[in-house]
Each structure stands twice: as structure tokens, then as C-alpha cells.
N, C-alpha and C. Protein backbone atom coordinates (compact mmCIF):
# COMPACT_ATOMS: atom_id res chain seq x y z
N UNK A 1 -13.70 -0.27 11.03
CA UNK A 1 -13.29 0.92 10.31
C UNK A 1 -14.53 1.81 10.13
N UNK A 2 -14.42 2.83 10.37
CA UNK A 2 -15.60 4.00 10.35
C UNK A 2 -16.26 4.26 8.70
N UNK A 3 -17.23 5.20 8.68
CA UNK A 3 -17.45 5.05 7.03
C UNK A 3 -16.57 5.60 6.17
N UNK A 4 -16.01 6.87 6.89
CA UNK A 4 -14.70 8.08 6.14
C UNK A 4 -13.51 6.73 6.11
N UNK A 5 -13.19 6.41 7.03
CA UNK A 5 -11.78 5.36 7.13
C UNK A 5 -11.89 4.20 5.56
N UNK A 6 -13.21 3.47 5.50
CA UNK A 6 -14.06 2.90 4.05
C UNK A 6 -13.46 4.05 2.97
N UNK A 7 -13.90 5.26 3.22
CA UNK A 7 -14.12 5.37 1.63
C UNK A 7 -12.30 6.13 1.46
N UNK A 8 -12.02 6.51 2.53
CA UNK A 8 -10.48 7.01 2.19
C UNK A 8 -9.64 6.04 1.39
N UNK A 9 -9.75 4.44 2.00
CA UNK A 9 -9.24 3.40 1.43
C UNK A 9 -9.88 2.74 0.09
N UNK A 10 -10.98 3.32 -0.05
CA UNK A 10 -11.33 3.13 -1.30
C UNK A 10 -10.64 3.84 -2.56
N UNK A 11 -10.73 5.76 -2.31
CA UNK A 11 -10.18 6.05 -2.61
C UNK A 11 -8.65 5.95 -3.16
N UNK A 12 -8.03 5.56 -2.07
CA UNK A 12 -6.37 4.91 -1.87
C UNK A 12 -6.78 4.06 -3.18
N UNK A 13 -7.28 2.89 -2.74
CA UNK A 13 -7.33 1.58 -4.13
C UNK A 13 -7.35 2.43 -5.30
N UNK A 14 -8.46 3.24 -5.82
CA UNK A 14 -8.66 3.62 -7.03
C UNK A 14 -7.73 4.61 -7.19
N UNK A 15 -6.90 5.23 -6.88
CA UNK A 15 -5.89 6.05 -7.06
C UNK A 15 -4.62 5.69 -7.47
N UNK A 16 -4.56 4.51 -6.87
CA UNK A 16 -3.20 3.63 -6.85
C UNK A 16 -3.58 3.14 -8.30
N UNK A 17 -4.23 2.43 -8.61
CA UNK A 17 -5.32 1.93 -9.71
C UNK A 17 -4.94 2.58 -10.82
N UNK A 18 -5.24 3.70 -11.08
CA UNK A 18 -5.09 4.85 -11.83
C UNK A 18 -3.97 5.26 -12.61
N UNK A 19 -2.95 5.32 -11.05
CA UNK A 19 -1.62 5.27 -11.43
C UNK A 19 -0.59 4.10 -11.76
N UNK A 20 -1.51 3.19 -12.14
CA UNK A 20 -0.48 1.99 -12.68
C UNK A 20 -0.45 1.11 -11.85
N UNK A 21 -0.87 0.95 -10.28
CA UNK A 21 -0.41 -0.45 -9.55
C UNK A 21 -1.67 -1.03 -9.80
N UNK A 22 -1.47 -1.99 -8.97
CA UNK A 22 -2.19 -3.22 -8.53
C UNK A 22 -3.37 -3.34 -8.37
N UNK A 23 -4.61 -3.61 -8.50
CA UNK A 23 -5.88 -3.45 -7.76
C UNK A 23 -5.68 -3.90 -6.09
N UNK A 24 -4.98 -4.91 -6.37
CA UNK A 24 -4.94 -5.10 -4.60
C UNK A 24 -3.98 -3.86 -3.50
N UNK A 25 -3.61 -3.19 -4.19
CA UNK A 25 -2.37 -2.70 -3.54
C UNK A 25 -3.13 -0.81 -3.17
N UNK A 26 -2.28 -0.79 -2.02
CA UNK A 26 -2.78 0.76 -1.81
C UNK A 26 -1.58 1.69 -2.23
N UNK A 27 -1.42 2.91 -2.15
CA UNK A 27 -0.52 3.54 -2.73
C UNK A 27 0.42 3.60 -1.61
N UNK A 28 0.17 3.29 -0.27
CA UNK A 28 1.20 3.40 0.84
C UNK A 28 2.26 2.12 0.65
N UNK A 29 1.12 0.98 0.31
CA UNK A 29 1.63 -0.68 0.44
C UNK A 29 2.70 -0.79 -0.90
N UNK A 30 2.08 0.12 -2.11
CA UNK A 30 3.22 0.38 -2.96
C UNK A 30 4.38 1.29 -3.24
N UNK A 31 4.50 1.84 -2.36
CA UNK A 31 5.44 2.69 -1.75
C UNK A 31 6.47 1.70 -0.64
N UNK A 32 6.42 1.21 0.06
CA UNK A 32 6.20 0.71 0.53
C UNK A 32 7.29 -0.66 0.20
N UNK A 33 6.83 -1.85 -0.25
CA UNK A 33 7.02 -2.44 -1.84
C UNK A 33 8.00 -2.00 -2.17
N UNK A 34 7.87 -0.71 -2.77
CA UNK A 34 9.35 0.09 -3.88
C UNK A 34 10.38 0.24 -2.97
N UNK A 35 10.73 0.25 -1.98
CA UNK A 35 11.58 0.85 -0.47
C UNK A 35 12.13 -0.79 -0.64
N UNK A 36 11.65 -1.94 -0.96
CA UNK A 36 11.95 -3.11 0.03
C UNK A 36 12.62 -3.71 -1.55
N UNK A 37 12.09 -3.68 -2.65
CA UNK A 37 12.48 -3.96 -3.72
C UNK A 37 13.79 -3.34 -4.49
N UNK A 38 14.86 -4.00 -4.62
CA UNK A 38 15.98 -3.77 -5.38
C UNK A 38 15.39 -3.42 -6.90
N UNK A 39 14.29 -3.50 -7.48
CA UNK A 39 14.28 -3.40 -8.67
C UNK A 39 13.61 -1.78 -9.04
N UNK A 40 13.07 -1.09 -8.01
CA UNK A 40 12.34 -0.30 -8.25
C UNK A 40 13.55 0.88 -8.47
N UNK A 41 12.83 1.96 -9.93
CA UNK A 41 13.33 2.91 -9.94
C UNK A 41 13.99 4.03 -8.88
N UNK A 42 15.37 4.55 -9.32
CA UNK A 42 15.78 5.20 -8.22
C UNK A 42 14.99 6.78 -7.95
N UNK A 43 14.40 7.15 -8.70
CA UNK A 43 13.09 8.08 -8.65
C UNK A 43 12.29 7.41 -7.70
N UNK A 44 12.18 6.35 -8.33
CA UNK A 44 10.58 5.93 -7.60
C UNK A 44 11.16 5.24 -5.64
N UNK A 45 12.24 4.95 -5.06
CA UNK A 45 12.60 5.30 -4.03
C UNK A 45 12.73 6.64 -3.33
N UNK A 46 13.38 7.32 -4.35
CA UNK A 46 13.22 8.40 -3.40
C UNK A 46 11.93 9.13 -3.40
N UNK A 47 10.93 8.83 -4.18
CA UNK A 47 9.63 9.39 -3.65
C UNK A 47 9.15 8.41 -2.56
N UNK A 48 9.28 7.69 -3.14
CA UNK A 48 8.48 6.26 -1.66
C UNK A 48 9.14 6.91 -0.45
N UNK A 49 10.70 7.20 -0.67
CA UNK A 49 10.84 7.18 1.00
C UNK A 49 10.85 8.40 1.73
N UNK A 50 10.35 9.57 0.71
CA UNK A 50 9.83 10.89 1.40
C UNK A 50 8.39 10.74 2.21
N UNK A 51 7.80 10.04 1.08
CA UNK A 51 6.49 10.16 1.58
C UNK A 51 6.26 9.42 2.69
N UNK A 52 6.97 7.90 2.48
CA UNK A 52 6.68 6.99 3.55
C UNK A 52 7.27 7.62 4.91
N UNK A 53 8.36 8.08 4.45
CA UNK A 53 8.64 9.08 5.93
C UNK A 53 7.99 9.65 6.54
N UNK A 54 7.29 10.67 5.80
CA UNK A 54 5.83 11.81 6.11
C UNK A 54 5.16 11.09 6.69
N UNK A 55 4.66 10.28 6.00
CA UNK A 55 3.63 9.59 7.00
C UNK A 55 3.60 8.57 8.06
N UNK A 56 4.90 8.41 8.53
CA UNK A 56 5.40 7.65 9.29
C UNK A 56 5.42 8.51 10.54
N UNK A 57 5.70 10.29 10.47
CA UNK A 57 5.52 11.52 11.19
C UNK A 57 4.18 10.94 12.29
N UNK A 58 3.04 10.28 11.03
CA UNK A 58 1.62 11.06 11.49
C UNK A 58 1.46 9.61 12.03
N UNK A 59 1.93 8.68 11.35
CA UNK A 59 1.60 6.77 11.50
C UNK A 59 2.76 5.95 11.43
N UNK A 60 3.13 5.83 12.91
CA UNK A 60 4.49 4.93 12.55
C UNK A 60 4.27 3.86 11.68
N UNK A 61 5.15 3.61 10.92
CA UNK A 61 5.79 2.12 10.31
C UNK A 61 4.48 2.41 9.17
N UNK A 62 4.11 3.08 8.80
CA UNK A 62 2.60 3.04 8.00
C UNK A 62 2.73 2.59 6.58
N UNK A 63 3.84 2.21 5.94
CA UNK A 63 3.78 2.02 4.53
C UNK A 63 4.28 0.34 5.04
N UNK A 64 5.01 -0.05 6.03
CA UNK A 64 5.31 -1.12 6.52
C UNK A 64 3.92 -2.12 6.63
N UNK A 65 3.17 -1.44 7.61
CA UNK A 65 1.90 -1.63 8.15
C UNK A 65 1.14 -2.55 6.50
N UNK A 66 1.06 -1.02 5.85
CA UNK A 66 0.20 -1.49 4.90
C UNK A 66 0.32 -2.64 3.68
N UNK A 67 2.04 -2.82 3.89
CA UNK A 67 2.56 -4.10 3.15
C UNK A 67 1.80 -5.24 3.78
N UNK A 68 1.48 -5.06 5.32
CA UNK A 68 1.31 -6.39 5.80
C UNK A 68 -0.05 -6.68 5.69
N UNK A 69 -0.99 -5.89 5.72
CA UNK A 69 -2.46 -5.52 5.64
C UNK A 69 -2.93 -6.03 3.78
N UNK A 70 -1.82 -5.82 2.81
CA UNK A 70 -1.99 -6.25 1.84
C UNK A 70 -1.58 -8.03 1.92
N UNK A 71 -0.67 -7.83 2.11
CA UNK A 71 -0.33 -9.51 2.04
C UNK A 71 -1.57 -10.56 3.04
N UNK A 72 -1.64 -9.91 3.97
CA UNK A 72 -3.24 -10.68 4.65
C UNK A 72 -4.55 -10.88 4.01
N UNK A 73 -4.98 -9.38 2.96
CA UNK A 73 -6.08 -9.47 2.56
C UNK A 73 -5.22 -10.72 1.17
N UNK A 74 -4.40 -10.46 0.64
CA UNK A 74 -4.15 -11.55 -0.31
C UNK A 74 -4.35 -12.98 -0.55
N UNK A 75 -3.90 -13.11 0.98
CA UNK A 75 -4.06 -15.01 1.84
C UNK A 75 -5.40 -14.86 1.66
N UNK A 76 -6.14 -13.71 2.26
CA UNK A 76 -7.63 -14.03 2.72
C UNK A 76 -8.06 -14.75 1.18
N UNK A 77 -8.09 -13.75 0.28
CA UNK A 77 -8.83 -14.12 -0.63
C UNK A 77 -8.20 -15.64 -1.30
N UNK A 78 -6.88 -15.92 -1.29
CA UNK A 78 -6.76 -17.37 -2.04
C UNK A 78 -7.12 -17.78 -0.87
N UNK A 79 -7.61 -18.07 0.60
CA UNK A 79 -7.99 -19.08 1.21
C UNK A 79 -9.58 -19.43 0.95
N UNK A 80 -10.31 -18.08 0.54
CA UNK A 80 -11.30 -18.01 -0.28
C UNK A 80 -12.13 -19.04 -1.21
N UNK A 81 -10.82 -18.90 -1.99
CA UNK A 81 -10.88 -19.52 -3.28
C UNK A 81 -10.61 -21.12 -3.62
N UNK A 82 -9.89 -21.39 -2.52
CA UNK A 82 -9.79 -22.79 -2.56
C UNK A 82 -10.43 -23.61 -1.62
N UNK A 83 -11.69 -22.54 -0.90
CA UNK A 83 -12.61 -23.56 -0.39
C UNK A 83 -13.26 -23.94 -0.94
């Protein structure tokens, strides 16, 4: 990943952060998340699935993508942890 690609996703983290999710989670991966989850507000779908749309325009499957990119770095770190 380039240095801009680093700090965009940094950004992403602390934004998401900000707004109430996860530290692990990016704002795409929780978007994302809300689309796949029966529990999430019906507001909070239909923003997930504008946006995830949009950017699906520029990056297919990209809020998909980033579910899976979260759940990997997740494993990473408990495989981490229980060495």
C-alpha cells in the first residue's frame, strides 16, 4: 500500500472511530456490516446502501471487500495473541 493509500485508511479508522464504530472497523466494512445485518437501523441501511453503491461505481464489491479485509486483520491479531 502506498503512503496516501496508509494514511487514507488511517483516516477511514479514525473517522469511523469518531462516529461510534469499532476501532477495528473502517467506515466502508461498517456499512457494509449494516447491509448484511437484520438488526441495523432502517436509516442506517439506506445510507449504507447508497453509499456502498457509490462506491461500488468506483470499486466493485468495496464495502464487501472491506468486510473481508476486516475479518482477516481480526484472525491476524487473535492468531497473534495466542502465540
Amino acid at each position: 500500500m502506498t503512503w496516501w493509500g496508509r494514511a487514507l485508511y488511517f483516516l477511514d479508522k479514525v473517522a469511523n472511530t469518531l462516529t461510534g464504530g469499532k476501532r477495528w472497523e473502517t467506515i466502508s466494512s461498517r456499512m457494509g456490516t449494516c447491509l448484511e445485518s437484520p438488526d441495523c437501523p432502517k436509516a442506517g441501511k439506506a445510507v449504507s446502501r447508497f453509499l456502498c453503491g457509490a462506491l461500488h461505481l468506483i470499486d466493485k464489491n468495496h464495502c464487501h471487500d472491506a468486510i473481508e479485509r476486516m475479518r482477516a486483520e481480526l484472525h491476524q491479531i487473535k492468531s497473534e495473541r495466542e502465540a
